[in-house]
PDB file of N, CA and C in Angstrom:
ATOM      1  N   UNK A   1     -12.031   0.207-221.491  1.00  0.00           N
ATOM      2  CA  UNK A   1     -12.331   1.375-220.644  1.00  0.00           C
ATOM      3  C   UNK A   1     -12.758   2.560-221.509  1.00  0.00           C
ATOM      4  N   UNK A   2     -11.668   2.773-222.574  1.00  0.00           N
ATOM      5  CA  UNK A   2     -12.390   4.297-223.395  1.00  0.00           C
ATOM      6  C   UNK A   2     -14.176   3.822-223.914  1.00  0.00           C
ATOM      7  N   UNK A   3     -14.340   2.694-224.482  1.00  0.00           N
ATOM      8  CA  UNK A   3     -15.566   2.407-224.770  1.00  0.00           C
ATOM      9  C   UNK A   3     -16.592   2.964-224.102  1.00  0.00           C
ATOM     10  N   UNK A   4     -16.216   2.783-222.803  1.00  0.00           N
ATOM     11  CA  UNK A   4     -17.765   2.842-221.474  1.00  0.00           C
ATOM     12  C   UNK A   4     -17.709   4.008-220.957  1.00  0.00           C
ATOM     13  N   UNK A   5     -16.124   4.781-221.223  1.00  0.00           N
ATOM     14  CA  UNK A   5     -16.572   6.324-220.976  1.00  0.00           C
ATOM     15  C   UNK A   5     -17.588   6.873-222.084  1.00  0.00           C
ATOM     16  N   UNK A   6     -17.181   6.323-223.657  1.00  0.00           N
ATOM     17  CA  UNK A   6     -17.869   7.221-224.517  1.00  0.00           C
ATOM     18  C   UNK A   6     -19.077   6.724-224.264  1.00  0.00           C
ATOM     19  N   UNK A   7     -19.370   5.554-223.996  1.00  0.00           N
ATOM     20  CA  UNK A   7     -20.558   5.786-224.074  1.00  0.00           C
ATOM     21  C   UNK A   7     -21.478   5.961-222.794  1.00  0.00           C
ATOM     22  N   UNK A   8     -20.746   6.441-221.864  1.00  0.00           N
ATOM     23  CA  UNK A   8     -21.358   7.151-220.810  1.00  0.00           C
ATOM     24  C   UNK A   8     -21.416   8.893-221.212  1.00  0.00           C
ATOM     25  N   UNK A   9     -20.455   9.436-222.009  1.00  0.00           N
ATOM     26  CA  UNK A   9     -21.085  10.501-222.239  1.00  0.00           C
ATOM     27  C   UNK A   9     -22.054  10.541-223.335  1.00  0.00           C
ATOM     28  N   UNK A  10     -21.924   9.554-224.308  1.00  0.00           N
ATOM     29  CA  UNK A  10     -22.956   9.281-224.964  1.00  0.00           C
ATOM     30  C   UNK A  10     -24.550   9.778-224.686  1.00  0.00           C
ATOM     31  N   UNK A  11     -24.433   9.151-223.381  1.00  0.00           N
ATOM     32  CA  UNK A  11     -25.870   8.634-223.270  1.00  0.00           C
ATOM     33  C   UNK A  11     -26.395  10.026-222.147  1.00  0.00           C
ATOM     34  N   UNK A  12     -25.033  10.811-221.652  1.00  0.00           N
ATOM     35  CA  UNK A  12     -25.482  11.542-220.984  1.00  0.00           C
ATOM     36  C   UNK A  12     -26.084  13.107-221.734  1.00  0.00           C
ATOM     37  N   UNK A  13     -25.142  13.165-223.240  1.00  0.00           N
ATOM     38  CA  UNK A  13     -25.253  14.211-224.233  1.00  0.00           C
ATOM     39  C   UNK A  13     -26.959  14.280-224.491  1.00  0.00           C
ATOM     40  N   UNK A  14     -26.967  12.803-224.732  1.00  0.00           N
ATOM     41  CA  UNK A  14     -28.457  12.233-225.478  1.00  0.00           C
ATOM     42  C   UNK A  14     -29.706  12.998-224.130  1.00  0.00           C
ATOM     43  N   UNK A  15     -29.271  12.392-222.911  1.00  0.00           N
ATOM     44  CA  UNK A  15     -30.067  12.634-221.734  1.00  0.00           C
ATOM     45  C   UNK A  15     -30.437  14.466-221.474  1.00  0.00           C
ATOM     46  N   UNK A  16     -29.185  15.408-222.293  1.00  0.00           N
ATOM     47  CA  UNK A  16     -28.854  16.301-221.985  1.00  0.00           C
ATOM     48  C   UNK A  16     -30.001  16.822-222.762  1.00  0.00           C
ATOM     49  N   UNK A  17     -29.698  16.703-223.939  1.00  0.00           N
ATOM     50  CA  UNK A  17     -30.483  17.051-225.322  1.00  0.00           C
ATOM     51  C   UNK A  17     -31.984  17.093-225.237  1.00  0.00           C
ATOM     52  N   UNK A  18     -32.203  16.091-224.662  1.00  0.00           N
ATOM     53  CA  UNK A  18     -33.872  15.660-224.119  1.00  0.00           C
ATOM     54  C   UNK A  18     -34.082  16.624-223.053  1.00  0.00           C
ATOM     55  N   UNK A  19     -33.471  16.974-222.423  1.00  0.00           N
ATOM     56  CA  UNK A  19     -33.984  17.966-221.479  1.00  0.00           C
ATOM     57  C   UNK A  19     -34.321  19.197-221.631  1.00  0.00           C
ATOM     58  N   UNK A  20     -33.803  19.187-222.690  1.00  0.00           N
ATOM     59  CA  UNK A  20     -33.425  20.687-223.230  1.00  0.00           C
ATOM     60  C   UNK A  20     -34.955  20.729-224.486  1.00  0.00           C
ATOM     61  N   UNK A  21     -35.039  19.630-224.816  1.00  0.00           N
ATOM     62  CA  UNK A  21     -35.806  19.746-225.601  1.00  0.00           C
ATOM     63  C   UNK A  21     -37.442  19.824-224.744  1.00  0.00           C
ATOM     64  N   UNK A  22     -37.034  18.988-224.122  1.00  0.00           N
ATOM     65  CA  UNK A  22     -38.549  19.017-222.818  1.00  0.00           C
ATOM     66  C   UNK A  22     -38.663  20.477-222.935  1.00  0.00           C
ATOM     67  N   UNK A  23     -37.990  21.233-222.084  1.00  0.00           N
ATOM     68  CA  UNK A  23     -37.796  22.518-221.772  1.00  0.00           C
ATOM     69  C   UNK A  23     -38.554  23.226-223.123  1.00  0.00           C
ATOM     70  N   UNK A  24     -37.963  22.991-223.937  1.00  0.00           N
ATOM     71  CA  UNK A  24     -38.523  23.999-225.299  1.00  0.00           C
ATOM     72  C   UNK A  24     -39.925  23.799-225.310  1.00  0.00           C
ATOM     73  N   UNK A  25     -39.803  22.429-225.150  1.00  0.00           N
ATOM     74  CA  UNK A  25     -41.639  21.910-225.567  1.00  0.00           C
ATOM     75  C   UNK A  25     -42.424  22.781-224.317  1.00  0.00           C
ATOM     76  N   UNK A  26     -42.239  22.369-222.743  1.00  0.00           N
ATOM     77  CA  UNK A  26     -43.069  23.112-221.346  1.00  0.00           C
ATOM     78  C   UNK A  26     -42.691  24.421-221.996  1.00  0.00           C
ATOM     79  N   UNK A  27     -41.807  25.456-222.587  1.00  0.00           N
ATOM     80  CA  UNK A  27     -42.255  26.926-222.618  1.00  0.00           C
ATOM     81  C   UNK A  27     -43.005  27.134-223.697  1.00  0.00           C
ATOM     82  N   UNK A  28     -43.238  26.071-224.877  1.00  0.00           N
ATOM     83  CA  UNK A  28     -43.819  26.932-225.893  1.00  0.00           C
ATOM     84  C   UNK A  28     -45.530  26.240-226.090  1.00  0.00           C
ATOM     85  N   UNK A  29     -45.182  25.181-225.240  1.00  0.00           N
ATOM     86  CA  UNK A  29     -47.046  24.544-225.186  1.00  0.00           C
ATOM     87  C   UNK A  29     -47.163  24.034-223.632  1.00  0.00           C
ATOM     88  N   UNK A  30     -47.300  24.738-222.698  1.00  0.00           N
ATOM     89  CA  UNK A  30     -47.392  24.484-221.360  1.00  0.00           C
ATOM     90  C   UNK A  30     -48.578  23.510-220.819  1.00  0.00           C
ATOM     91  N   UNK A  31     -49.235  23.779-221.721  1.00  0.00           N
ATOM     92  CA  UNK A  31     -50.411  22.611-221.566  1.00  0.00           C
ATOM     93  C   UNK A  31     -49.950  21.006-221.436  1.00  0.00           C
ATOM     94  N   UNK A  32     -49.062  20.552-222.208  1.00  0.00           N
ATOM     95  CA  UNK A  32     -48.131  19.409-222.438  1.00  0.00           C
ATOM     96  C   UNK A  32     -47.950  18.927-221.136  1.00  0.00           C
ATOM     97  N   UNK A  33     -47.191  19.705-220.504  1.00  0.00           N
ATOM     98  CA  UNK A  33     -46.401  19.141-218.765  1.00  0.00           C
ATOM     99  C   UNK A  33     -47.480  19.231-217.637  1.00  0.00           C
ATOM    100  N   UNK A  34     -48.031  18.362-217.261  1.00  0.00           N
ATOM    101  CA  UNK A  34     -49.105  18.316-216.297  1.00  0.00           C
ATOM    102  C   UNK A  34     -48.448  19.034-214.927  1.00  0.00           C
TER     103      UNK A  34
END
């Protein structure tokens, strides 16, 4: 059980991170995000 929590937040940190990074990328080159 602890396994599949970590790696459910794992994957949600990872998911988090990417969004965030999207985000950086659409404000600083808007051209990018159709």
């Amino acid at each position: 059980m602890g396994e599949k929590e970590l790696k459910g937040k794992n994957i949600f940190q990872i998911l988090t991170i990417l969004y965030l990074i999207i985000q950086h990328i659409g404000i600083y080159n808007p051209k990018l995000i159709v």
